[in-house]
PDB file of N, CA and C in Angstrom:
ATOM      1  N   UNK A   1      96.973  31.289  64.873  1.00  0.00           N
ATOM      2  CA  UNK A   1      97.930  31.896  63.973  1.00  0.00           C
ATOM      3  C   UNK A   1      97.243  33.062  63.298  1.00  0.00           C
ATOM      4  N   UNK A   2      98.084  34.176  63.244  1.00  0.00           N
ATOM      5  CA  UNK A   2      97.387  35.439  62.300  1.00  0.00           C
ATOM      6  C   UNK A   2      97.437  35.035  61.362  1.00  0.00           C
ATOM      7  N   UNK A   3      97.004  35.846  60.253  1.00  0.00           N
ATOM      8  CA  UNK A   3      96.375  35.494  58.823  1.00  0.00           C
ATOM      9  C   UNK A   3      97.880  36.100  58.102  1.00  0.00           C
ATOM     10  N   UNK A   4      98.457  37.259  58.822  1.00  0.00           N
ATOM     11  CA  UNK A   4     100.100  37.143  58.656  1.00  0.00           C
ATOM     12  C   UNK A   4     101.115  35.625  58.861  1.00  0.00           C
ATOM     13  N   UNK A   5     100.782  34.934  59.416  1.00  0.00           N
ATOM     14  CA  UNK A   5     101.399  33.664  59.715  1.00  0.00           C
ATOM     15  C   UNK A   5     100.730  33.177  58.721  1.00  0.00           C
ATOM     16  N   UNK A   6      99.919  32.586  58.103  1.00  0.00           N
ATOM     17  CA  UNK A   6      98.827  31.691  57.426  1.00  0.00           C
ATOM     18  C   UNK A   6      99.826  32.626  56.026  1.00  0.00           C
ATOM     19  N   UNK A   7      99.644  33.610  56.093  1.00  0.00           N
ATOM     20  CA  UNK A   7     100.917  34.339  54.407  1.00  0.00           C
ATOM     21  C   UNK A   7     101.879  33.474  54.216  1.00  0.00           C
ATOM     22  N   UNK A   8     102.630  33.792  55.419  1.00  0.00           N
ATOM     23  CA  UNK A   8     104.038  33.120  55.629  1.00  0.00           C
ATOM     24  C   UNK A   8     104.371  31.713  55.033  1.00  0.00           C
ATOM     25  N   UNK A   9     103.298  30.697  55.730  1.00  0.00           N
ATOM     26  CA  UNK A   9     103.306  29.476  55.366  1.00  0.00           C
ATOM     27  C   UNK A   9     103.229  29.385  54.140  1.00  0.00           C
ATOM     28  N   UNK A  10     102.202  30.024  53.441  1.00  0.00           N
ATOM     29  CA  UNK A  10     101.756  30.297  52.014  1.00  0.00           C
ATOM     30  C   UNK A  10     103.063  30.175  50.913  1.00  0.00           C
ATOM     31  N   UNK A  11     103.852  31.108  51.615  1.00  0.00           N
ATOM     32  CA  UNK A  11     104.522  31.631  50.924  1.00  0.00           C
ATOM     33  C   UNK A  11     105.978  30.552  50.782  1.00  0.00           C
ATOM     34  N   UNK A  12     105.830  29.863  52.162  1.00  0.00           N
ATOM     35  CA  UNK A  12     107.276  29.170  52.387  1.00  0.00           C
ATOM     36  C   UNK A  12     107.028  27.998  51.730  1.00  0.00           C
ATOM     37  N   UNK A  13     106.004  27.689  51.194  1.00  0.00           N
ATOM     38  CA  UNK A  13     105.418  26.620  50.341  1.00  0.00           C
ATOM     39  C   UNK A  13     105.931  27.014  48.842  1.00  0.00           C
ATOM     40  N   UNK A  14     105.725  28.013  48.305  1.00  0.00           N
ATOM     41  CA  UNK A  14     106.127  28.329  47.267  1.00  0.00           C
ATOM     42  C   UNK A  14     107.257  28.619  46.851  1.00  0.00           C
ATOM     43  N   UNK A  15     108.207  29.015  48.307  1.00  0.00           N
ATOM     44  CA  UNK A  15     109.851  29.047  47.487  1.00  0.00           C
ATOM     45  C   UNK A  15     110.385  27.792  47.502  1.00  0.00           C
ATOM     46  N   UNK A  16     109.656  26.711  48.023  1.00  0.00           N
ATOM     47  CA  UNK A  16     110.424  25.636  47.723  1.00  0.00           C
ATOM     48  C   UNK A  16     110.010  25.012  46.650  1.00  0.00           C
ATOM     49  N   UNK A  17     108.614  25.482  45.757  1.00  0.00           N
ATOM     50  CA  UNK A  17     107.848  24.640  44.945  1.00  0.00           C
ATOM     51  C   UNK A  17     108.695  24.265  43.739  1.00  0.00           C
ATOM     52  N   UNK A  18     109.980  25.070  43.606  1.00  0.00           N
ATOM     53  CA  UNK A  18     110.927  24.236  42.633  1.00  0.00           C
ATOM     54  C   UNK A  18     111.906  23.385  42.775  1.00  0.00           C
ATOM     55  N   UNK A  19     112.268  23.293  44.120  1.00  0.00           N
ATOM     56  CA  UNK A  19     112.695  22.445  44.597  1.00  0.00           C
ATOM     57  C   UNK A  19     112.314  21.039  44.966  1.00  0.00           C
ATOM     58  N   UNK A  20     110.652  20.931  44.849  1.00  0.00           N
ATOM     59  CA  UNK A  20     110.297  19.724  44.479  1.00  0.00           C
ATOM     60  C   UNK A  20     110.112  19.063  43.694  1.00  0.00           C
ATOM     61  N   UNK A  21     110.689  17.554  43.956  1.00  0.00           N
ATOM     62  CA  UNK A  21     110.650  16.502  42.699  1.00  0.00           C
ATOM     63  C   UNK A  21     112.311  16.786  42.265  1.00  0.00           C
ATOM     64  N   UNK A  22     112.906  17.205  42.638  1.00  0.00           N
ATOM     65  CA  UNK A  22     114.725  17.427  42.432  1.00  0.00           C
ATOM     66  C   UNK A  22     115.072  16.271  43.834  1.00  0.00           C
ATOM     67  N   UNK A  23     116.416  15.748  43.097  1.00  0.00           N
ATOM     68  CA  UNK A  23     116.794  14.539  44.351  1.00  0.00           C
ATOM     69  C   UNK A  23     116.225  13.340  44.573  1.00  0.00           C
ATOM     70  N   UNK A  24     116.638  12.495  45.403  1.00  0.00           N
ATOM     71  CA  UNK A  24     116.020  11.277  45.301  1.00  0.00           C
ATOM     72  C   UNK A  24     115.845  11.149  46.955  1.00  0.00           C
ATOM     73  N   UNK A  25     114.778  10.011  47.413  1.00  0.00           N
ATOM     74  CA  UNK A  25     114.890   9.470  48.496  1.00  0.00           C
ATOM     75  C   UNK A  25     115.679   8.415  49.015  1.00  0.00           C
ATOM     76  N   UNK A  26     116.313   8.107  50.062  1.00  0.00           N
ATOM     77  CA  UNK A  26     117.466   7.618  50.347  1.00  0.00           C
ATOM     78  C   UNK A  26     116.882   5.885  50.023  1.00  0.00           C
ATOM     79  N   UNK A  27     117.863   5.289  49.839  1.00  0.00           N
ATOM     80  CA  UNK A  27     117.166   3.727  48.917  1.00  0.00           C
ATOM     81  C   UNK A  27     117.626   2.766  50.217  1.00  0.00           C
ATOM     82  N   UNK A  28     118.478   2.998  51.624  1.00  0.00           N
ATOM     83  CA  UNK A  28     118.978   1.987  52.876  1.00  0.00           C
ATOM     84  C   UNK A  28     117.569   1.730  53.687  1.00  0.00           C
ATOM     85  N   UNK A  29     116.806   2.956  53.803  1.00  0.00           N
ATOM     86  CA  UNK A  29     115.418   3.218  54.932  1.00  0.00           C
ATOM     87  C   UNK A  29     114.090   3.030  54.024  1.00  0.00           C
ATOM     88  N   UNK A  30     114.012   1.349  54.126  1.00  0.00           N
ATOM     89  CA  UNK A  30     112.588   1.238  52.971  1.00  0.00           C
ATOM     90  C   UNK A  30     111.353   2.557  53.090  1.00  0.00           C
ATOM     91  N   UNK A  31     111.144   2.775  54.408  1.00  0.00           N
ATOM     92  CA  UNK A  31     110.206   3.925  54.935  1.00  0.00           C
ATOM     93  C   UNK A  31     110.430   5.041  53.686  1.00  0.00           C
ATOM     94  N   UNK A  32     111.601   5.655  53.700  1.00  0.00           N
ATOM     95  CA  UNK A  32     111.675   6.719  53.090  1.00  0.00           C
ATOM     96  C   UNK A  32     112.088   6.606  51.549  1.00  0.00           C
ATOM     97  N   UNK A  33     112.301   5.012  50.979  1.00  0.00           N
ATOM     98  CA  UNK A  33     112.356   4.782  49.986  1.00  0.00           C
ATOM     99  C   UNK A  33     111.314   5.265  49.304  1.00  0.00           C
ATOM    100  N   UNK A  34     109.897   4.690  49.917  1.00  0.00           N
ATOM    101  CA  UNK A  34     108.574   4.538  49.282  1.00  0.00           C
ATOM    102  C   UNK A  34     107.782   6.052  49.466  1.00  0.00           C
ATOM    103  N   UNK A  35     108.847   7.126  49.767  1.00  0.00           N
ATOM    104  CA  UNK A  35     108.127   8.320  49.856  1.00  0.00           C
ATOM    105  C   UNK A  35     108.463   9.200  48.312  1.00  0.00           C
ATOM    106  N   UNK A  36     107.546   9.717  48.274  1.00  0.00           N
ATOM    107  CA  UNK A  36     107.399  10.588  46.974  1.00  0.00           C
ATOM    108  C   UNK A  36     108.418  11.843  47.060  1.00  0.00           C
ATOM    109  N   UNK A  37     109.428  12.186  46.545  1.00  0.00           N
ATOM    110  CA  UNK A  37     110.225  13.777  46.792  1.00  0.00           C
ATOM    111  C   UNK A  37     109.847  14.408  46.315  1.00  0.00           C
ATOM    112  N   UNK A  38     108.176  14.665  45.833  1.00  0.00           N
ATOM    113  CA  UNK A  38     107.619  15.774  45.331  1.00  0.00           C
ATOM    114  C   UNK A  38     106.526  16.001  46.017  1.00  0.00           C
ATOM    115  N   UNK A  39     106.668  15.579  46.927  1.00  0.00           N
ATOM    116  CA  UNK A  39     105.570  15.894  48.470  1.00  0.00           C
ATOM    117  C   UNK A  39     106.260  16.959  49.535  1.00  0.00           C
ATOM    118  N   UNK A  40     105.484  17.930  50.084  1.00  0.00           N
ATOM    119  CA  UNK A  40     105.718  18.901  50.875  1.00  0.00           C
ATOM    120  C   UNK A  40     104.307  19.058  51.782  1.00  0.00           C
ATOM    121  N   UNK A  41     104.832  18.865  52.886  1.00  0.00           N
ATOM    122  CA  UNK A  41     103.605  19.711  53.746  1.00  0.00           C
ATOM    123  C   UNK A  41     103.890  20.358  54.824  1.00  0.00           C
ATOM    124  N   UNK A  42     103.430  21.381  55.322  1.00  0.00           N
ATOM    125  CA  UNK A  42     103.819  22.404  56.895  1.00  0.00           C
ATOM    126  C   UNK A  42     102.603  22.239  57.697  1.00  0.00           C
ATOM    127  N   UNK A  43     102.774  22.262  58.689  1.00  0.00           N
ATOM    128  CA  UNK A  43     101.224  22.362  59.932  1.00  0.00           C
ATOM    129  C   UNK A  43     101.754  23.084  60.797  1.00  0.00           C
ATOM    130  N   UNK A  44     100.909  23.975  61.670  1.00  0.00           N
ATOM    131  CA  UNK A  44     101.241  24.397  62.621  1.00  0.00           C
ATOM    132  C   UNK A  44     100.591  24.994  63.621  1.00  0.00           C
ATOM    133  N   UNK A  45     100.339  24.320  64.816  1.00  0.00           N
ATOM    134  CA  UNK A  45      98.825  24.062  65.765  1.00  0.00           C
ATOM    135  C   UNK A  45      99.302  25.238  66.319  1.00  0.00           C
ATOM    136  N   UNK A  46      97.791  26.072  66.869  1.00  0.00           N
ATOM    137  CA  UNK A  46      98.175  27.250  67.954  1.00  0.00           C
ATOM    138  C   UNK A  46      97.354  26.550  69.097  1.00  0.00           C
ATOM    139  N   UNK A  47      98.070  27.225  70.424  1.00  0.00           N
ATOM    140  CA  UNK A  47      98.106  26.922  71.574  1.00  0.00           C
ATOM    141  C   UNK A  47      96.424  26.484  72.263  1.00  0.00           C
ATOM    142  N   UNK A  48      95.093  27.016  71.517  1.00  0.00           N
ATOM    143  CA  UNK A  48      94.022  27.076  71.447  1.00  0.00           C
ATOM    144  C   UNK A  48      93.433  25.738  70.317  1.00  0.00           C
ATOM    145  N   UNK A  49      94.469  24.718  69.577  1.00  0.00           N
ATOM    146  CA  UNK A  49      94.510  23.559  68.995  1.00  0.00           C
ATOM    147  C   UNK A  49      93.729  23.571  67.358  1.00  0.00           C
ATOM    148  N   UNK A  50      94.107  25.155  67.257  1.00  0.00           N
ATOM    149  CA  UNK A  50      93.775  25.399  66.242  1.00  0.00           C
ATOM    150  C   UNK A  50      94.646  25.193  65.031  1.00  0.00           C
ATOM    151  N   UNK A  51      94.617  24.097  63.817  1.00  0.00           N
ATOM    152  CA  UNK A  51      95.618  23.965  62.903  1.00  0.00           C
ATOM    153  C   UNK A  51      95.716  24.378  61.670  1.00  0.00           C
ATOM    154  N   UNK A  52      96.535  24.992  61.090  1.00  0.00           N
ATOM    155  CA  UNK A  52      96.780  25.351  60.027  1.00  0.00           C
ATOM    156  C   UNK A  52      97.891  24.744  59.412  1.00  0.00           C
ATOM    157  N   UNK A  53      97.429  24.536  58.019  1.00  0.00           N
ATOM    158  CA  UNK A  53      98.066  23.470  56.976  1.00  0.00           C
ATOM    159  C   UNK A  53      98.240  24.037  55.614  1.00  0.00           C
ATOM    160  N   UNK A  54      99.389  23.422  55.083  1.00  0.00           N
ATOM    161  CA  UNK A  54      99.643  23.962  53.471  1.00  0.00           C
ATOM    162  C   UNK A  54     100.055  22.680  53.175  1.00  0.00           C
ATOM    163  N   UNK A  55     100.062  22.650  51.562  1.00  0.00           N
ATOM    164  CA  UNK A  55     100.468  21.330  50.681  1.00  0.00           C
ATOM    165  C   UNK A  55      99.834  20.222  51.204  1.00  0.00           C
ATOM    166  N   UNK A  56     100.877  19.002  51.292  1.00  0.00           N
ATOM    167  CA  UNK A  56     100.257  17.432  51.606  1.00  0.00           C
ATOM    168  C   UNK A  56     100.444  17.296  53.470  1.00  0.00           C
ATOM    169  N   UNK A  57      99.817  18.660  54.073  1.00  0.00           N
ATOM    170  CA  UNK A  57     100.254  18.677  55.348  1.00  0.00           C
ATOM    171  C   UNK A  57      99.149  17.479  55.710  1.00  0.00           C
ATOM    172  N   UNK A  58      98.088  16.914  55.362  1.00  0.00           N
ATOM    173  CA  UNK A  58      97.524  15.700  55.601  1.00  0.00           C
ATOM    174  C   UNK A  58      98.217  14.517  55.102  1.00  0.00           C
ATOM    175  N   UNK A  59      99.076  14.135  54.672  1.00  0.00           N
ATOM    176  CA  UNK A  59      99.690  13.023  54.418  1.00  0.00           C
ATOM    177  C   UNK A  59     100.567  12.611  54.985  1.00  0.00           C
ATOM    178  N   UNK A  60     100.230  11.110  55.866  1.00  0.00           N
ATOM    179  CA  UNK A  60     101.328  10.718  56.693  1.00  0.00           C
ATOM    180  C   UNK A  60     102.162  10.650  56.187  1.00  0.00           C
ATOM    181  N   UNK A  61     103.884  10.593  57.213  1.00  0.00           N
ATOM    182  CA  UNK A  61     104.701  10.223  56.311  1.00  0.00           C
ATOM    183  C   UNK A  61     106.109  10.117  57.428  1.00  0.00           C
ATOM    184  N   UNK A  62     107.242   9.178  57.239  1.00  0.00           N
ATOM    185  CA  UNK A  62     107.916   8.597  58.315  1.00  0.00           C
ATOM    186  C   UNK A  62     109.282  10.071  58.746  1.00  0.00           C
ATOM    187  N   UNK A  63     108.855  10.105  60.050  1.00  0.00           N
ATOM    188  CA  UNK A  63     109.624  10.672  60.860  1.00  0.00           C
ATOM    189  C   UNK A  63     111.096  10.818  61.218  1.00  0.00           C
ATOM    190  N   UNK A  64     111.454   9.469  61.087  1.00  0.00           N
ATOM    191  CA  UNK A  64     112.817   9.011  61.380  1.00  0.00           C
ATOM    192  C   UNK A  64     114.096   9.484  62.122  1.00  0.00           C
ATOM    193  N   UNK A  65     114.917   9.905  61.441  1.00  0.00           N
ATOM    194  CA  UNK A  65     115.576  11.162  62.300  1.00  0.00           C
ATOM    195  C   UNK A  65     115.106  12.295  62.955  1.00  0.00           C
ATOM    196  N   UNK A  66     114.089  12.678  62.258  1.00  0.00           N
ATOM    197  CA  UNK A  66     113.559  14.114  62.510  1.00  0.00           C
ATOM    198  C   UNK A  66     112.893  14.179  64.174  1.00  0.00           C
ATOM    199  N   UNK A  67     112.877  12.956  64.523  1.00  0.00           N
ATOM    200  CA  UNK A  67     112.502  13.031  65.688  1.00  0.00           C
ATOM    201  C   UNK A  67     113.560  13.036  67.082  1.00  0.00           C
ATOM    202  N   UNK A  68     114.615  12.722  66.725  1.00  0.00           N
ATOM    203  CA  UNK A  68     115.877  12.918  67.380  1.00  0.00           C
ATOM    204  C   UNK A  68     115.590  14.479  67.803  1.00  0.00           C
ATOM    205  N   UNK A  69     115.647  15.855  66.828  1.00  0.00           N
ATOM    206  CA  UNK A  69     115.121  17.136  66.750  1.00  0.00           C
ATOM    207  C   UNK A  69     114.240  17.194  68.337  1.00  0.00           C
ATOM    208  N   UNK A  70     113.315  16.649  68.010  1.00  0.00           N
ATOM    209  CA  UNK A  70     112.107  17.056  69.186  1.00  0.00           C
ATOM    210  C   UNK A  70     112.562  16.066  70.490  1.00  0.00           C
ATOM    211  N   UNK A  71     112.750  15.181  70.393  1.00  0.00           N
ATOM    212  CA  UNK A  71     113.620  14.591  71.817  1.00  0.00           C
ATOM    213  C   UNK A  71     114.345  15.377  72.517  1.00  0.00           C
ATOM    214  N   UNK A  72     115.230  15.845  71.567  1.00  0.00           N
ATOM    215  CA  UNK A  72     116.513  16.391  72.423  1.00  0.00           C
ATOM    216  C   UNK A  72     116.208  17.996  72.893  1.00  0.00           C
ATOM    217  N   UNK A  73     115.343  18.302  72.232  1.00  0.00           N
ATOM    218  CA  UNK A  73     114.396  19.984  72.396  1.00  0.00           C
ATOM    219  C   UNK A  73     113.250  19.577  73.873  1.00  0.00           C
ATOM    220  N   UNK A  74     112.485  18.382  73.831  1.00  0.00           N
ATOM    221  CA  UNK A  74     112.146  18.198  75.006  1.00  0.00           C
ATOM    222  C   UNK A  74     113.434  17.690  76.588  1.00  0.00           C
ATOM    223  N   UNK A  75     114.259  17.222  76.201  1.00  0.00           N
ATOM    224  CA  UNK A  75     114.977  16.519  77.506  1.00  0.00           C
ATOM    225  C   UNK A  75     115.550  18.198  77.469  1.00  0.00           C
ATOM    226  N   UNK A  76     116.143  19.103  76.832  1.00  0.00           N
ATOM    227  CA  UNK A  76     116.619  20.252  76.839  1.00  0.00           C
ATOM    228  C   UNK A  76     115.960  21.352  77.673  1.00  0.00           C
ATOM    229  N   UNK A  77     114.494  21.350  77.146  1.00  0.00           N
ATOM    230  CA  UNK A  77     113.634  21.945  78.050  1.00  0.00           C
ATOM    231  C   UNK A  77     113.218  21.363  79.420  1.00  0.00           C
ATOM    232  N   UNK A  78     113.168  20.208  79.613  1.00  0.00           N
ATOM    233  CA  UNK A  78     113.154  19.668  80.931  1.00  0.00           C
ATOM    234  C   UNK A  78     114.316  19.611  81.967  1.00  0.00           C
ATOM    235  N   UNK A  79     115.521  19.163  81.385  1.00  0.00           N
ATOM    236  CA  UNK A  79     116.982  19.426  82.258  1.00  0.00           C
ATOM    237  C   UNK A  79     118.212  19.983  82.138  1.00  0.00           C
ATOM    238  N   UNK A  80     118.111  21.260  81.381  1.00  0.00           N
ATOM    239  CA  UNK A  80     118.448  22.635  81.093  1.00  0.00           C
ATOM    240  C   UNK A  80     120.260  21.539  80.867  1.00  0.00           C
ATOM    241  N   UNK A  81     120.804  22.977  81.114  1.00  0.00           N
ATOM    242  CA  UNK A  81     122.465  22.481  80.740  1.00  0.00           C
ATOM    243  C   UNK A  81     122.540  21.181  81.357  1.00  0.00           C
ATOM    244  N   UNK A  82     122.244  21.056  82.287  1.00  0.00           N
ATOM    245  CA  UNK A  82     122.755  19.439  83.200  1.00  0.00           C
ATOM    246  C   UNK A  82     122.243  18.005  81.991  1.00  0.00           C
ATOM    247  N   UNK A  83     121.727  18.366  81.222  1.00  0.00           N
ATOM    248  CA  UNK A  83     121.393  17.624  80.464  1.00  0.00           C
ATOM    249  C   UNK A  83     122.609  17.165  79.748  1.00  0.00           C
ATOM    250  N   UNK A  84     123.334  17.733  79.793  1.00  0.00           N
ATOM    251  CA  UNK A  84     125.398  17.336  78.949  1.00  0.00           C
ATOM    252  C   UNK A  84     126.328  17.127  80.022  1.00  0.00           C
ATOM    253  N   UNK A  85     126.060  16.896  81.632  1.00  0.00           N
ATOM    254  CA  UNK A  85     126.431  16.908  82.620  1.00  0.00           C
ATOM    255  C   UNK A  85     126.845  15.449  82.632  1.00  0.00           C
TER     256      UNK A  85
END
Protein backbone atom coordinates (compact mmCIF):
# COMPACT_ATOMS: atom_id res chain seq x y z
CA UNK A 1 0.00 0.00 0.00
CA UNK A 2 1.32 3.65 -0.75
CA UNK A 3 1.77 5.87 2.08
CA UNK A 4 -1.27 7.67 0.06
CA UNK A 5 -3.38 4.57 0.99
CA UNK A 6 -1.88 4.30 4.66
CA UNK A 7 -3.51 8.52 4.63
CA UNK A 8 -6.63 7.22 3.52
CA UNK A 9 -7.06 4.61 6.14
CA UNK A 10 -5.86 7.23 8.58
CA UNK A 11 -8.23 9.30 7.73
CA UNK A 12 -11.34 6.86 7.30
CA UNK A 13 -10.65 6.10 10.91
CA UNK A 14 -11.27 9.49 11.92
CA UNK A 15 -14.53 10.35 10.18
CA UNK A 16 -16.05 7.75 11.90
CA UNK A 17 -14.33 8.52 15.33
CA UNK A 18 -17.70 10.15 16.33
CA UNK A 19 -19.61 7.76 15.43
CA UNK A 20 -18.17 5.52 17.90
CA UNK A 21 -19.72 4.36 21.05
CA UNK A 22 -23.33 5.75 19.44
CA UNK A 23 -25.86 2.61 19.15
CA UNK A 24 -25.96 -0.52 20.66
CA UNK A 25 -24.96 -4.12 19.76
CA UNK A 26 -27.66 -6.38 18.73
CA UNK A 27 -28.75 -8.35 22.23
CA UNK A 28 -30.39 -12.02 19.82
CA UNK A 29 -26.36 -12.93 18.66
CA UNK A 30 -24.57 -13.46 22.16
CA UNK A 31 -21.23 -13.08 19.82
CA UNK A 32 -22.06 -9.61 19.04
CA UNK A 33 -23.74 -8.89 22.28
CA UNK A 34 -20.35 -9.09 24.10
CA UNK A 35 -18.72 -6.74 21.53
CA UNK A 36 -17.78 -3.25 22.49
CA UNK A 37 -19.53 -0.41 19.83
CA UNK A 38 -16.69 1.69 20.49
CA UNK A 39 -14.26 -0.56 18.74
CA UNK A 40 -13.15 0.09 15.11
CA UNK A 41 -10.49 -1.49 13.15
CA UNK A 42 -9.42 -1.56 9.15
CA UNK A 43 -6.54 -3.94 7.73
CA UNK A 44 -5.55 -4.21 4.52
CA UNK A 45 -2.91 -6.85 3.16
CA UNK A 46 -1.02 -6.03 -0.18
CA UNK A 47 -0.52 -8.68 -2.62
CA UNK A 48 3.36 -9.01 -1.37
CA UNK A 49 1.49 -9.92 2.41
CA UNK A 50 2.32 -6.83 3.54
CA UNK A 51 -0.34 -5.44 6.30
CA UNK A 52 -1.45 -2.36 7.21
CA UNK A 53 -3.67 -1.57 10.20
CA UNK A 54 -5.53 1.32 11.99
CA UNK A 55 -7.50 1.33 15.39
CA UNK A 56 -8.33 -2.18 17.13
CA UNK A 57 -7.40 -3.74 13.63
CA UNK A 58 -5.67 -6.46 16.08
CA UNK A 59 -8.68 -7.37 17.91
CA UNK A 60 -10.58 -10.37 17.14
CA UNK A 61 -13.96 -10.05 16.68
CA UNK A 62 -17.18 -12.16 15.21
CA UNK A 63 -17.80 -12.10 11.56
CA UNK A 64 -21.23 -13.26 11.21
CA UNK A 65 -23.05 -11.93 8.39
CA UNK A 66 -20.24 -10.15 7.06
CA UNK A 67 -19.10 -13.19 5.71
CA UNK A 68 -22.06 -13.96 3.50
CA UNK A 69 -20.19 -10.52 1.64
CA UNK A 70 -17.01 -12.58 0.82
CA UNK A 71 -18.78 -15.95 -0.08
CA UNK A 72 -20.89 -14.65 -2.50
CA UNK A 73 -17.82 -12.25 -4.01
CA UNK A 74 -15.85 -15.59 -4.16
CA UNK A 75 -18.64 -18.12 -5.84
CA UNK A 76 -19.18 -14.71 -8.12
CA UNK A 77 -15.69 -14.65 -9.12
CA UNK A 78 -15.48 -18.30 -9.71
CA UNK A 79 -18.97 -18.87 -11.71
CA UNK A 80 -19.57 -15.54 -13.24
CA UNK A 81 -23.46 -14.90 -14.12
CA UNK A 82 -24.27 -18.74 -14.17
CA UNK A 83 -23.93 -18.44 -10.65
CA UNK A 84 -28.02 -17.14 -10.59
CA UNK A 85 -28.58 -19.75 -13.34
Amino acid sequence: MTDGSSNRACRGRSDIAGALGHGRSTDYIPALEACDPRRFGMAVAELDGTVHGVGDWREPFSTQSLTKVFTLALDLAREGDELWE
